[in-house]
PDB file of N, CA and C in Angstrom:
ATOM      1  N   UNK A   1    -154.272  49.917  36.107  1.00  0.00           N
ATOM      2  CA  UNK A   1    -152.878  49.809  36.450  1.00  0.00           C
ATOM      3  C   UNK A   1    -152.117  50.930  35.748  1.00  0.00           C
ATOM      4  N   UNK A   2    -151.414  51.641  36.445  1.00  0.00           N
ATOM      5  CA  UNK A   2    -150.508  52.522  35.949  1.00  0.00           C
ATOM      6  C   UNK A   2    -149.391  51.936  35.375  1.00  0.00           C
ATOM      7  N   UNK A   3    -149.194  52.978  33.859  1.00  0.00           N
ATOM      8  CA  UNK A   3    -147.464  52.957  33.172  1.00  0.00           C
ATOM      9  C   UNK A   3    -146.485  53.722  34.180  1.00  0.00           C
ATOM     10  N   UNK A   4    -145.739  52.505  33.800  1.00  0.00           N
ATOM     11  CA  UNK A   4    -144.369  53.487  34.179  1.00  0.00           C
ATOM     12  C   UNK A   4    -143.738  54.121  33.138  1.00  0.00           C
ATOM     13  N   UNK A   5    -143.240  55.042  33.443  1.00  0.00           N
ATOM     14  CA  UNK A   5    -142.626  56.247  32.477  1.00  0.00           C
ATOM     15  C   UNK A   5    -141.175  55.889  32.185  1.00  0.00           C
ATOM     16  N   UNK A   6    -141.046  55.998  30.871  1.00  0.00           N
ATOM     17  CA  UNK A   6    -139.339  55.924  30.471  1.00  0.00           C
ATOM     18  C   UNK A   6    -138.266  56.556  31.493  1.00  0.00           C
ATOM     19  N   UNK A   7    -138.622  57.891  32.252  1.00  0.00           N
ATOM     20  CA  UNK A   7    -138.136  58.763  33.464  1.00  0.00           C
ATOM     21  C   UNK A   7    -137.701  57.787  34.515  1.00  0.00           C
ATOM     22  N   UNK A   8    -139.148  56.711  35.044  1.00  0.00           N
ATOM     23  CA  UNK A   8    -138.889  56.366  36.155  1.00  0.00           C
ATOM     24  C   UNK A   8    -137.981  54.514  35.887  1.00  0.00           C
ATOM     25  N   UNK A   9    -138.250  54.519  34.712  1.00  0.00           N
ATOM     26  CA  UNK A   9    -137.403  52.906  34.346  1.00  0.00           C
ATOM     27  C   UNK A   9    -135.753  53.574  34.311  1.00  0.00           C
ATOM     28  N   UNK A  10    -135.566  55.066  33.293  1.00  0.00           N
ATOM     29  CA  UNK A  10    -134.043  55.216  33.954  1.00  0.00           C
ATOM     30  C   UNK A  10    -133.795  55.235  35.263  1.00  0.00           C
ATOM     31  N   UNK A  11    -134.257  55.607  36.036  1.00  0.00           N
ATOM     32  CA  UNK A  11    -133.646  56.219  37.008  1.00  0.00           C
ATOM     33  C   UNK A  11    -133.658  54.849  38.391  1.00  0.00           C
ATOM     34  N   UNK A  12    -134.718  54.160  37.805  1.00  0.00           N
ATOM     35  CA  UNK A  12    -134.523  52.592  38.169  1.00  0.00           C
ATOM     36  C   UNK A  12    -132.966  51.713  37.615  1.00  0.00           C
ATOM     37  N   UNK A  13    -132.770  52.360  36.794  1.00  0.00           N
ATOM     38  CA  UNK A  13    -131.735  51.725  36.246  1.00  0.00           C
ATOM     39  C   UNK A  13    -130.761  52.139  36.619  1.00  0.00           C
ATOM     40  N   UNK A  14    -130.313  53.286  36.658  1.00  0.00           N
ATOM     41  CA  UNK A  14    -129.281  53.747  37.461  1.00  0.00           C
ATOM     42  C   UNK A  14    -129.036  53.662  38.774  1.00  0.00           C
ATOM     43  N   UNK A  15    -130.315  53.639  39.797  1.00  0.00           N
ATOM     44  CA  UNK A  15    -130.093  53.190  40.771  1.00  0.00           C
ATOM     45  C   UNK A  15    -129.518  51.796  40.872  1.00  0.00           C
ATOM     46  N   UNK A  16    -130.034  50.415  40.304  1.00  0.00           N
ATOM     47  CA  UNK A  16    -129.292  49.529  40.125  1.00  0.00           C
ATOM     48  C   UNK A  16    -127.723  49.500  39.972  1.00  0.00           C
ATOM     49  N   UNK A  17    -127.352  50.511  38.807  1.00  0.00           N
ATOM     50  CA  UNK A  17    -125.900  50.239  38.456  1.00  0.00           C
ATOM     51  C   UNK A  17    -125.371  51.044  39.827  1.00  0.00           C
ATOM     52  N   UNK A  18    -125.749  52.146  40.510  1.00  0.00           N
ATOM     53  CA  UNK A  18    -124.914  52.358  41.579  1.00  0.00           C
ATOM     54  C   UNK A  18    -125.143  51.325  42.627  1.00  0.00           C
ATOM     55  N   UNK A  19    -125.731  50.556  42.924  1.00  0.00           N
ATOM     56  CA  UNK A  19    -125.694  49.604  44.246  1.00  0.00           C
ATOM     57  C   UNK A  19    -124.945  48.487  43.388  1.00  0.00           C
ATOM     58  N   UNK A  20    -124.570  48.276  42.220  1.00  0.00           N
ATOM     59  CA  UNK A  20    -124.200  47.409  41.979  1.00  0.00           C
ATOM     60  C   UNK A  20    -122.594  47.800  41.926  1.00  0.00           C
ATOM     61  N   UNK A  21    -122.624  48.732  41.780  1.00  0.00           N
ATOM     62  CA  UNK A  21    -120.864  49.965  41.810  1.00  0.00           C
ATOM     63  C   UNK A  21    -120.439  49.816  42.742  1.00  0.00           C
ATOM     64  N   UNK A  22    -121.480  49.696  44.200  1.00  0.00           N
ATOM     65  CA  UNK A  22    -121.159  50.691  45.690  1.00  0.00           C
ATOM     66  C   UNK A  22    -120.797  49.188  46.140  1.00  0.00           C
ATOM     67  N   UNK A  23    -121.197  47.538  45.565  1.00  0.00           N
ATOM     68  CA  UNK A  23    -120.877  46.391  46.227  1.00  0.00           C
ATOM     69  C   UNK A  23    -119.994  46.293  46.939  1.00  0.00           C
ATOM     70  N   UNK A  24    -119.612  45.819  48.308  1.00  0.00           N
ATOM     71  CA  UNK A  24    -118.462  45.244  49.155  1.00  0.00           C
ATOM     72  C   UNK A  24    -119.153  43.896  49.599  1.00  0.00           C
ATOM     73  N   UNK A  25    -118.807  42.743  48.735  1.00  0.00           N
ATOM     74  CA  UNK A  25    -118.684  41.534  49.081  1.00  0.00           C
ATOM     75  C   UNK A  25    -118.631  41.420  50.799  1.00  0.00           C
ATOM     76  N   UNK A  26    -117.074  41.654  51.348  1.00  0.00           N
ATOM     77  CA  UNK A  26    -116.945  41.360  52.505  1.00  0.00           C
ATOM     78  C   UNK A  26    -118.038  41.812  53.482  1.00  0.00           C
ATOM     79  N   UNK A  27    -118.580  43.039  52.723  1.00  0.00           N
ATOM     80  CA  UNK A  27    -119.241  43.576  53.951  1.00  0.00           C
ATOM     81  C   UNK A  27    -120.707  43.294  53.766  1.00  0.00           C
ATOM     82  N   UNK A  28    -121.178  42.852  52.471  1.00  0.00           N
ATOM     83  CA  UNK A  28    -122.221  42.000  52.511  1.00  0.00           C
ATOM     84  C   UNK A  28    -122.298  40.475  53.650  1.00  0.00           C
ATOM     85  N   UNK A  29    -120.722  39.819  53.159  1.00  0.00           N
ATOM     86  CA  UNK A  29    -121.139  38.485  53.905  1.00  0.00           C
ATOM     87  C   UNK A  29    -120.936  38.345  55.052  1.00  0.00           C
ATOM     88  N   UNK A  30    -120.577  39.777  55.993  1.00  0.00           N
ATOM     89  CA  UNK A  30    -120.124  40.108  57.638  1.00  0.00           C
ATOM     90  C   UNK A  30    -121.839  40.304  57.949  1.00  0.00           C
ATOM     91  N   UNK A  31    -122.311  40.764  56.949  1.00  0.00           N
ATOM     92  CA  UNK A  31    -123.804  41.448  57.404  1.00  0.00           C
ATOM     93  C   UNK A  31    -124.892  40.010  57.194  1.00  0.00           C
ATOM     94  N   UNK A  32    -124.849  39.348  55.763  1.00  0.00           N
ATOM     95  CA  UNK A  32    -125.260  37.899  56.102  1.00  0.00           C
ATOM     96  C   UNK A  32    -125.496  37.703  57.614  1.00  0.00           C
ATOM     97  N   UNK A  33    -124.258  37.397  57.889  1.00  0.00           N
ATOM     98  CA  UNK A  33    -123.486  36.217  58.722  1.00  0.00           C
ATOM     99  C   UNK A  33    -124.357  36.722  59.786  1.00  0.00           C
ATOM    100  N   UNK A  34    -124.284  37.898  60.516  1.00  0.00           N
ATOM    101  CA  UNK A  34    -124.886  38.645  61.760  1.00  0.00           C
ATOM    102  C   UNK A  34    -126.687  38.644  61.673  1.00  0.00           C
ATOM    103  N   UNK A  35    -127.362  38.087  60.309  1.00  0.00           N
ATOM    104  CA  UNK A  35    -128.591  38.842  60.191  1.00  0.00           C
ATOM    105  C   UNK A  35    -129.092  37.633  59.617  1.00  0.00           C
ATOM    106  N   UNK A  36    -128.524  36.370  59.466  1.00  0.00           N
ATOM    107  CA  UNK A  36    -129.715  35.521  58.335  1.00  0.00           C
ATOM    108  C   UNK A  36    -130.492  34.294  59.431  1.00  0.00           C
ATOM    109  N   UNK A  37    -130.271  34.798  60.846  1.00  0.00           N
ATOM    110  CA  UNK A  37    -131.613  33.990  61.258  1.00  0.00           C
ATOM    111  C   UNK A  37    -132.743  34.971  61.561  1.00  0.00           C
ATOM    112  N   UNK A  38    -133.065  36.165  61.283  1.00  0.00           N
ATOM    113  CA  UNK A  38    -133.879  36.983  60.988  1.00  0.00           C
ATOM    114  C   UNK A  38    -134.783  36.728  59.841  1.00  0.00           C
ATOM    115  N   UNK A  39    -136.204  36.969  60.484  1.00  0.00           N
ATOM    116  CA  UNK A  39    -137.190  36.811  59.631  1.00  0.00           C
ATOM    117  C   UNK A  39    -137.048  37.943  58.627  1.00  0.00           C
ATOM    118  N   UNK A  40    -137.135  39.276  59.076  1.00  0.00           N
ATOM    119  CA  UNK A  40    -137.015  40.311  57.649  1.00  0.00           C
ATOM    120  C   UNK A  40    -136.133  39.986  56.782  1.00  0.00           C
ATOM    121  N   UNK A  41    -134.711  39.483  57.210  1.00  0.00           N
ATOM    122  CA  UNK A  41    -133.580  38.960  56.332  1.00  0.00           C
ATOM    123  C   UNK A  41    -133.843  38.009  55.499  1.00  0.00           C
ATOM    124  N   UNK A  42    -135.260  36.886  55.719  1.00  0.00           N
ATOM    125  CA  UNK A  42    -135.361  35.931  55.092  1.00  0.00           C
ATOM    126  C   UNK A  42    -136.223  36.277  53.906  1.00  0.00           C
ATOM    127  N   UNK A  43    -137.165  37.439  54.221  1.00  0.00           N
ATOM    128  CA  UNK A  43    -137.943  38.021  52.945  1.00  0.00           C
ATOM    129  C   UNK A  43    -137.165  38.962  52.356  1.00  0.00           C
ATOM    130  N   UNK A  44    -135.957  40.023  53.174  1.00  0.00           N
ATOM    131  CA  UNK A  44    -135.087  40.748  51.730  1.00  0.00           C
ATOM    132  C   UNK A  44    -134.220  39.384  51.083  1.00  0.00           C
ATOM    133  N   UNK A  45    -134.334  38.596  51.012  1.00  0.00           N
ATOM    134  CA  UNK A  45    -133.730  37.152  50.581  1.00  0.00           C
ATOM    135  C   UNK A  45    -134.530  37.201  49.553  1.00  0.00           C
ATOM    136  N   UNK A  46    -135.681  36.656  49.556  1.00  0.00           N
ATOM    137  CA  UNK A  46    -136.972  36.146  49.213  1.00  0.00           C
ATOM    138  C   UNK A  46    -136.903  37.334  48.043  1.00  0.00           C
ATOM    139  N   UNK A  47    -137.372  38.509  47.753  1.00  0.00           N
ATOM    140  CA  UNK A  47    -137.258  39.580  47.359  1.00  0.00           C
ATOM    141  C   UNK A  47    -136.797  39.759  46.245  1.00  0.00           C
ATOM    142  N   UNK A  48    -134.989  39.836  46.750  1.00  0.00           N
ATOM    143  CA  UNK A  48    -133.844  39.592  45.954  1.00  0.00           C
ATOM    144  C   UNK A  48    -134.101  38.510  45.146  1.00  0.00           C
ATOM    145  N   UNK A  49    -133.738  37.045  45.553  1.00  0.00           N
ATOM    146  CA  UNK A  49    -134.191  35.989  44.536  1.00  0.00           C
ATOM    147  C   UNK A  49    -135.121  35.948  43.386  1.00  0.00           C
ATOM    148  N   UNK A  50    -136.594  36.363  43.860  1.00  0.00           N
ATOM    149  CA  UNK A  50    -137.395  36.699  42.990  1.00  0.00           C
ATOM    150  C   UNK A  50    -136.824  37.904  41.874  1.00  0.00           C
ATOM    151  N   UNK A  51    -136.573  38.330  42.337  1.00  0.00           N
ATOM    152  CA  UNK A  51    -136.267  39.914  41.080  1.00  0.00           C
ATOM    153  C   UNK A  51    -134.942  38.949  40.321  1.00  0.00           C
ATOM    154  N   UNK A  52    -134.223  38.324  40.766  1.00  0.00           N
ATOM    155  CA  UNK A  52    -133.110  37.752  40.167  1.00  0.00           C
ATOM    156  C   UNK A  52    -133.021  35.934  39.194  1.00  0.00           C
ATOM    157  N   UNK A  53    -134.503  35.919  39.582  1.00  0.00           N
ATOM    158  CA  UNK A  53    -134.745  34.623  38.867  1.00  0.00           C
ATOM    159  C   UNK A  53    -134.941  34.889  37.398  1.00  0.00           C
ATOM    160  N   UNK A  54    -134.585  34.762  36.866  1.00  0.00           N
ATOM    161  CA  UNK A  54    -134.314  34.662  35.272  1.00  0.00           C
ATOM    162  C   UNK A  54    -135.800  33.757  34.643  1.00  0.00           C
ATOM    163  N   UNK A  55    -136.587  33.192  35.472  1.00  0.00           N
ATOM    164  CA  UNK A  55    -137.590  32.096  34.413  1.00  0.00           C
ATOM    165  C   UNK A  55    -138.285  32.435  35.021  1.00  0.00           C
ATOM    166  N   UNK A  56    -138.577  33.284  36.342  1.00  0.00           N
ATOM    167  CA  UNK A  56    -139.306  34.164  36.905  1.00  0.00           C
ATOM    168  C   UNK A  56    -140.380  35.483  36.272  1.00  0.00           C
ATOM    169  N   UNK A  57    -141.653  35.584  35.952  1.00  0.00           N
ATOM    170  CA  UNK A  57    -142.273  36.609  35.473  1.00  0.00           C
ATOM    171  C   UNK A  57    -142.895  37.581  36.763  1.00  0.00           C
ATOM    172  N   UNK A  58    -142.442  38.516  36.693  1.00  0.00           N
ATOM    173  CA  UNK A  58    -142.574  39.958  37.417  1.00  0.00           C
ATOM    174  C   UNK A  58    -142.974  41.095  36.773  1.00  0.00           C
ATOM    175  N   UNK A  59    -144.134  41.734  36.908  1.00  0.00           N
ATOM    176  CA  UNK A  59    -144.462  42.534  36.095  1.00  0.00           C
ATOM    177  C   UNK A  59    -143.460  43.684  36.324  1.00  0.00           C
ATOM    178  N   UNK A  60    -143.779  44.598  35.291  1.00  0.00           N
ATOM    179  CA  UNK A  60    -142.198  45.692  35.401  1.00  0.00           C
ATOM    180  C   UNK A  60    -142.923  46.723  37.100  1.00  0.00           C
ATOM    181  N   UNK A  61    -144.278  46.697  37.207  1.00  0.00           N
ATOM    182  CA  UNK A  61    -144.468  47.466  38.752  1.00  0.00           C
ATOM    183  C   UNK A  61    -143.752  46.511  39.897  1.00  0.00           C
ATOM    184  N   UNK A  62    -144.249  45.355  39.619  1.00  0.00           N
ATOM    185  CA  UNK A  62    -143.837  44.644  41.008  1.00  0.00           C
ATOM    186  C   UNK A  62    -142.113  44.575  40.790  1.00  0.00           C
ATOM    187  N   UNK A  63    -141.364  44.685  39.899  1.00  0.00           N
ATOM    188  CA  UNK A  63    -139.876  44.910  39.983  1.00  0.00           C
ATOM    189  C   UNK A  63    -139.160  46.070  40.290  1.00  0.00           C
ATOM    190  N   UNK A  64    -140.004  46.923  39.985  1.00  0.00           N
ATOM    191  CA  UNK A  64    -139.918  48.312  40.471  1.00  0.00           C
ATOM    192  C   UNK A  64    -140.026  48.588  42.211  1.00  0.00           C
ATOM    193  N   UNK A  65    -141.258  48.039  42.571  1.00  0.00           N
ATOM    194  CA  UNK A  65    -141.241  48.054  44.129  1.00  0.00           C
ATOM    195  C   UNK A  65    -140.390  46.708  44.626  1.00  0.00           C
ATOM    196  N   UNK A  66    -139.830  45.920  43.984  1.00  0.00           N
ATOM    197  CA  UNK A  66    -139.045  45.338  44.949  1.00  0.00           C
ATOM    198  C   UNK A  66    -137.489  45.764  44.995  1.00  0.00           C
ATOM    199  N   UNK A  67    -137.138  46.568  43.792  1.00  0.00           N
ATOM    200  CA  UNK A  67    -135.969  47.143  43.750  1.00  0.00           C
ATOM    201  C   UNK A  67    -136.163  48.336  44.165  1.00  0.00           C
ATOM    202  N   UNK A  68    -137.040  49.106  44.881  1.00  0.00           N
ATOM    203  CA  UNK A  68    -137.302  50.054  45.459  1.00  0.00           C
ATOM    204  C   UNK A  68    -137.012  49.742  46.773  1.00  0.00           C
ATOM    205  N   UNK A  69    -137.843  48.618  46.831  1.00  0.00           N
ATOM    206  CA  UNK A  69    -137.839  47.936  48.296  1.00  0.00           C
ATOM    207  C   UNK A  69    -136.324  47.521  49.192  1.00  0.00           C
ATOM    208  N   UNK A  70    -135.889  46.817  47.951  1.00  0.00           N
ATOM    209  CA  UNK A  70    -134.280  46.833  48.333  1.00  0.00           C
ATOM    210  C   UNK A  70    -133.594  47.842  48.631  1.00  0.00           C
ATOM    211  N   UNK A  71    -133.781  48.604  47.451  1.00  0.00           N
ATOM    212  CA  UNK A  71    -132.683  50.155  47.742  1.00  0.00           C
ATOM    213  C   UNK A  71    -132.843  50.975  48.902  1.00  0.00           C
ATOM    214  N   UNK A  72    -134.203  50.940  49.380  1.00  0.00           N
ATOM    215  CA  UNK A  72    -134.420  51.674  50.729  1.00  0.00           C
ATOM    216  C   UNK A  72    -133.823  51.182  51.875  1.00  0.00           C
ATOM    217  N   UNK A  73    -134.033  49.747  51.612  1.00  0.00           N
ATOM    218  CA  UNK A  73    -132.899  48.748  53.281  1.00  0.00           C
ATOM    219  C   UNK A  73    -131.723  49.285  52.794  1.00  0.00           C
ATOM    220  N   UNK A  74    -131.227  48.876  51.782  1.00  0.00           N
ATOM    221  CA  UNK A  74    -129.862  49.026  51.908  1.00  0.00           C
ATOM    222  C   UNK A  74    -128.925  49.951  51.638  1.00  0.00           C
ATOM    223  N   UNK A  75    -129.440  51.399  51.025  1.00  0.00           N
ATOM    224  CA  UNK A  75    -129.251  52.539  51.286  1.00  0.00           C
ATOM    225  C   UNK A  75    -129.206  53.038  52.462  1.00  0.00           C
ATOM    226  N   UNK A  76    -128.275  54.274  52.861  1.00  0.00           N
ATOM    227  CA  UNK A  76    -128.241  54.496  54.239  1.00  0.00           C
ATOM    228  C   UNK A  76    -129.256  56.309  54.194  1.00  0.00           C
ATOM    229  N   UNK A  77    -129.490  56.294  53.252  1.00  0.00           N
ATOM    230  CA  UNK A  77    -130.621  57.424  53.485  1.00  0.00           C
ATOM    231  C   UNK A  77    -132.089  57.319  53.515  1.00  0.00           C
ATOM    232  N   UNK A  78    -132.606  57.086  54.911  1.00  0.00           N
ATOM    233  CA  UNK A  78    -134.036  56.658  55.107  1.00  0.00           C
ATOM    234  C   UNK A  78    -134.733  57.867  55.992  1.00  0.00           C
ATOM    235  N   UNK A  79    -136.236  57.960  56.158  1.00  0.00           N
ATOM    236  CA  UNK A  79    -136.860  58.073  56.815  1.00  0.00           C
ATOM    237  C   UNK A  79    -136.001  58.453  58.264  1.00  0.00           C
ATOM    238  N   UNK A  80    -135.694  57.367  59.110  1.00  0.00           N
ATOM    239  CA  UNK A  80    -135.335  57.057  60.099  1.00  0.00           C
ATOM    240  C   UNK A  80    -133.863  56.796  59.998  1.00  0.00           C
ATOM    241  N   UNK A  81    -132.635  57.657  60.197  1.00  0.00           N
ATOM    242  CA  UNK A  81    -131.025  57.175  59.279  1.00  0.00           C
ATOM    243  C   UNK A  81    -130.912  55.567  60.328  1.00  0.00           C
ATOM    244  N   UNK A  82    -130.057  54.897  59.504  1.00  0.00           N
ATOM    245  CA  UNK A  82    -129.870  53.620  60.092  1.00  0.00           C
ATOM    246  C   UNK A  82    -128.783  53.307  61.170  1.00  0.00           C
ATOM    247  N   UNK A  83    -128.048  54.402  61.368  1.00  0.00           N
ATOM    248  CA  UNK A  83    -127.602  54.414  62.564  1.00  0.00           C
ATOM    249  C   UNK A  83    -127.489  54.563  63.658  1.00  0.00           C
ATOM    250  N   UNK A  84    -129.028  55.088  63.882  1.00  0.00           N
ATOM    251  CA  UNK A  84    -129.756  55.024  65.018  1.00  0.00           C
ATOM    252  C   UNK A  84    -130.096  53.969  65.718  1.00  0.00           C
ATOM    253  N   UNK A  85    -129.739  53.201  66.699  1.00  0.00           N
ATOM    254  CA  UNK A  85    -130.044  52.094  67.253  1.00  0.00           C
ATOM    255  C   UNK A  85    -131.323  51.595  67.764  1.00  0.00           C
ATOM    256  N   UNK A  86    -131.788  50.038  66.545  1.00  0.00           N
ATOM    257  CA  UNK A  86    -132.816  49.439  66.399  1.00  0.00           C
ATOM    258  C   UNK A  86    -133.797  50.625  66.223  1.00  0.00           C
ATOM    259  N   UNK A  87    -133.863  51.781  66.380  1.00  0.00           N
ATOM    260  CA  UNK A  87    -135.312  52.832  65.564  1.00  0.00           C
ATOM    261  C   UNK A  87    -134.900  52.824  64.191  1.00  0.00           C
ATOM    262  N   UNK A  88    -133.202  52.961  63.980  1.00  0.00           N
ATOM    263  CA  UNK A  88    -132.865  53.470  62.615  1.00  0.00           C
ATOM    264  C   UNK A  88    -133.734  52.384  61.728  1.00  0.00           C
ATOM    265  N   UNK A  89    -133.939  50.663  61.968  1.00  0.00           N
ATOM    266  CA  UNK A  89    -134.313  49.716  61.073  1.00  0.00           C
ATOM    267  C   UNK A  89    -135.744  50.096  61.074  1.00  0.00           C
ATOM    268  N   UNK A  90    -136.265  49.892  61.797  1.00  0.00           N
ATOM    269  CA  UNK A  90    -138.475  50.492  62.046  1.00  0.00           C
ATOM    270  C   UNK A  90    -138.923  50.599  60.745  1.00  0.00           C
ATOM    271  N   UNK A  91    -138.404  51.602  59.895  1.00  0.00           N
ATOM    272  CA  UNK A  91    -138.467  52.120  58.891  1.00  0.00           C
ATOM    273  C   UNK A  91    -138.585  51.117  57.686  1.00  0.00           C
ATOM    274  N   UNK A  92    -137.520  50.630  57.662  1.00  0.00           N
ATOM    275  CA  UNK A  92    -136.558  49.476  56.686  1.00  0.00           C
ATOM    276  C   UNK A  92    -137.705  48.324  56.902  1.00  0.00           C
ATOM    277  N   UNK A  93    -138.048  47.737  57.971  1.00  0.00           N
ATOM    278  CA  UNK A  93    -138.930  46.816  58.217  1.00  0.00           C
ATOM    279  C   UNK A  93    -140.474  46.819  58.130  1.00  0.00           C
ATOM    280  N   UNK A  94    -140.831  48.131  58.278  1.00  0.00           N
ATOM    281  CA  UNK A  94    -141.955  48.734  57.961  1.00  0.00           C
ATOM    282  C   UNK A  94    -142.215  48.614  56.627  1.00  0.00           C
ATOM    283  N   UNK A  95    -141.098  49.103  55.463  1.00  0.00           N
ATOM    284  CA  UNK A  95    -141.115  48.953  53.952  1.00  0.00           C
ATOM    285  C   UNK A  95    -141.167  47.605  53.772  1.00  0.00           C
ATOM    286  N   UNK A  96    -140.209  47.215  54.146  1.00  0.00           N
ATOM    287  CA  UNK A  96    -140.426  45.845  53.787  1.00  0.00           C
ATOM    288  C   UNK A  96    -141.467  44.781  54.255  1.00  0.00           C
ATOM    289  N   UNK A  97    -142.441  45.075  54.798  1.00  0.00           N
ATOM    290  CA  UNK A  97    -143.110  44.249  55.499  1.00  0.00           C
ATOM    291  C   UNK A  97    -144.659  44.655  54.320  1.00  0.00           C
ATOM    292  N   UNK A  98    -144.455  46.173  54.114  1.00  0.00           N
ATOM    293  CA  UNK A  98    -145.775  46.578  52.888  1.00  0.00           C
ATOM    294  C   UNK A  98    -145.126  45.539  51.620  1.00  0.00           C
ATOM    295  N   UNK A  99    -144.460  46.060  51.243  1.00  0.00           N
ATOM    296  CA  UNK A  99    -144.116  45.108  50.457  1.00  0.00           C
ATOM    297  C   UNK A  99    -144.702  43.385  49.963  1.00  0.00           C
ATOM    298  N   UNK A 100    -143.419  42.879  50.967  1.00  0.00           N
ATOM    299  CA  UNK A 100    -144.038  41.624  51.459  1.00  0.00           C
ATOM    300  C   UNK A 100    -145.712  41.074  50.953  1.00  0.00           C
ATOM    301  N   UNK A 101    -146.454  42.163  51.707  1.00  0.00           N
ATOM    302  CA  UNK A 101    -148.030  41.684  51.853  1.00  0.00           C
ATOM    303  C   UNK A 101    -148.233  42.742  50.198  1.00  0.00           C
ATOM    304  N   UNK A 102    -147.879  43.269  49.912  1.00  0.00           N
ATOM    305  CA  UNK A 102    -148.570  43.942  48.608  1.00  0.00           C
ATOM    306  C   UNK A 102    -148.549  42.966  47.301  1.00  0.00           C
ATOM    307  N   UNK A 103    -147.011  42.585  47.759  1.00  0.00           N
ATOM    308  CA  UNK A 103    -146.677  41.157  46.324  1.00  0.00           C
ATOM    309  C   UNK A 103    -147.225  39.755  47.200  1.00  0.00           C
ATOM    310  N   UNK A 104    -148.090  39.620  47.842  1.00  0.00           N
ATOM    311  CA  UNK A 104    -148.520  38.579  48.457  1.00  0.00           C
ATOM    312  C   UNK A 104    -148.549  37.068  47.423  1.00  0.00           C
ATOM    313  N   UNK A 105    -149.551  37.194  46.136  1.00  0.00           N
ATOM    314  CA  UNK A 105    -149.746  36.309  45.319  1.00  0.00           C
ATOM    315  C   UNK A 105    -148.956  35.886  44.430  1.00  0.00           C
ATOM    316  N   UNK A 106    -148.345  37.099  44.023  1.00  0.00           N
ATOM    317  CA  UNK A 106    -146.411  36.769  43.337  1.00  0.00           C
ATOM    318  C   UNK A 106    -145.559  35.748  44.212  1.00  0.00           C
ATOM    319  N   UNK A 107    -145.550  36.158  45.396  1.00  0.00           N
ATOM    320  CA  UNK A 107    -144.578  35.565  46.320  1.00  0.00           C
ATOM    321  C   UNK A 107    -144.937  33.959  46.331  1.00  0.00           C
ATOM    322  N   UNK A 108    -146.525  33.763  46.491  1.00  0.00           N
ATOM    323  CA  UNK A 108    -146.888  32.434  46.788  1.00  0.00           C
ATOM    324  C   UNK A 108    -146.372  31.850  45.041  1.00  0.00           C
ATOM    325  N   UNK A 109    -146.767  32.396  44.315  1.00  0.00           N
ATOM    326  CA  UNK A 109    -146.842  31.664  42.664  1.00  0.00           C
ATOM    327  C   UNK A 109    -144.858  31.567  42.625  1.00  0.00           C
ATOM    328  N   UNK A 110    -144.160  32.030  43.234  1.00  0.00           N
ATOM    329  CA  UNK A 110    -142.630  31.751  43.438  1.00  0.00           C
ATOM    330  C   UNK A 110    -142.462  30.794  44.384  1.00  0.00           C
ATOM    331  N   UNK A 111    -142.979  30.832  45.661  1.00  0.00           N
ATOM    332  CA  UNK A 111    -142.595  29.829  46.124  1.00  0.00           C
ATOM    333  C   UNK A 111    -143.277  28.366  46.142  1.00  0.00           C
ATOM    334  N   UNK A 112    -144.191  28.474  45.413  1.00  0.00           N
ATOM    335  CA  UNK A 112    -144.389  26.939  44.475  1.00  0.00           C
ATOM    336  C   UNK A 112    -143.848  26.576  44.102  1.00  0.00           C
ATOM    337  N   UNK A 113    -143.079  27.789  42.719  1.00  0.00           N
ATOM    338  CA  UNK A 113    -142.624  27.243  41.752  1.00  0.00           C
ATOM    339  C   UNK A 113    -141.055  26.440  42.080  1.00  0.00           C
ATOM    340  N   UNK A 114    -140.430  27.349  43.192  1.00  0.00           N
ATOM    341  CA  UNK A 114    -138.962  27.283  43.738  1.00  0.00           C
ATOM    342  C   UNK A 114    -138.934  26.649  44.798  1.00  0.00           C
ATOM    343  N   UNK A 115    -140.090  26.281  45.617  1.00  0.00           N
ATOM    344  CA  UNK A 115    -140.129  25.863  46.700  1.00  0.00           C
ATOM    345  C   UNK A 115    -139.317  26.569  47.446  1.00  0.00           C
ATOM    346  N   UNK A 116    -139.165  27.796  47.500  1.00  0.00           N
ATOM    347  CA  UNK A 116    -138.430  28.929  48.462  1.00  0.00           C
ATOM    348  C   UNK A 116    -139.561  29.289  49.565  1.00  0.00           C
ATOM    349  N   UNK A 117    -138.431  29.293  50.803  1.00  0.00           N
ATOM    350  CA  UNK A 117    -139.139  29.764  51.976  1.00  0.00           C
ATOM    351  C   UNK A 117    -138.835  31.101  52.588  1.00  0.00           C
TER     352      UNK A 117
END
């Protein structure tokens, strides 16, 4: 298993404090509202929660790729830009779907514990 480097934990960190800077409530819960009977929506859910559970153990890689994982959906600089209609997401869903299956055994040992679906 690879270290992560003091380099890549800042710059993890800073990415955090800017998505946490760049927040618009409203326009989070307009985007909710339009997107949470979606299955991908239910694992960037899933995702989020996990990285945000406090009694939750995540090794510092698997927090790294899920806050990676996040920042790529919800950043508007991808692969594929997101304003391209339904190609722009491909991308976004593609990440998130490696993901998903990479933290496979994390995910199950959370949703035991939380009974999260």
């Amino acid at each position: 298993m690879s270290k992560i480097s003091e380099k890549q934990k800042e710059k993890a960190q800073q990415l955090r404090d800017k998505l946490v800077n760049d927040f618009d409530e409203k326009e989070a819960k307009e985007f909710a509202s339009t997107n949470e009977d979606k299955k991908w929506y239910s694992d960037f859910i899933l995702l989020f929660n996990m990285l945000n559970e406090k009694d939750f153990h995540l090794s510092q890689k698997s927090k790294l790729l899920i806050m990676g994982t996040l920042a790529y959906i919800i950043l508007p600089i991808d692969i594929i830009p997101d304003f391209i209609p339904i190609v722009g997401w491909l991308d976004d869903i593609f990440i998130l779907g490696l993901t998903i299956n990479s933290l496979h055994d994390e995910i199950q040992k959370y949703k035991k514990r939380y009974k999260s679906t």
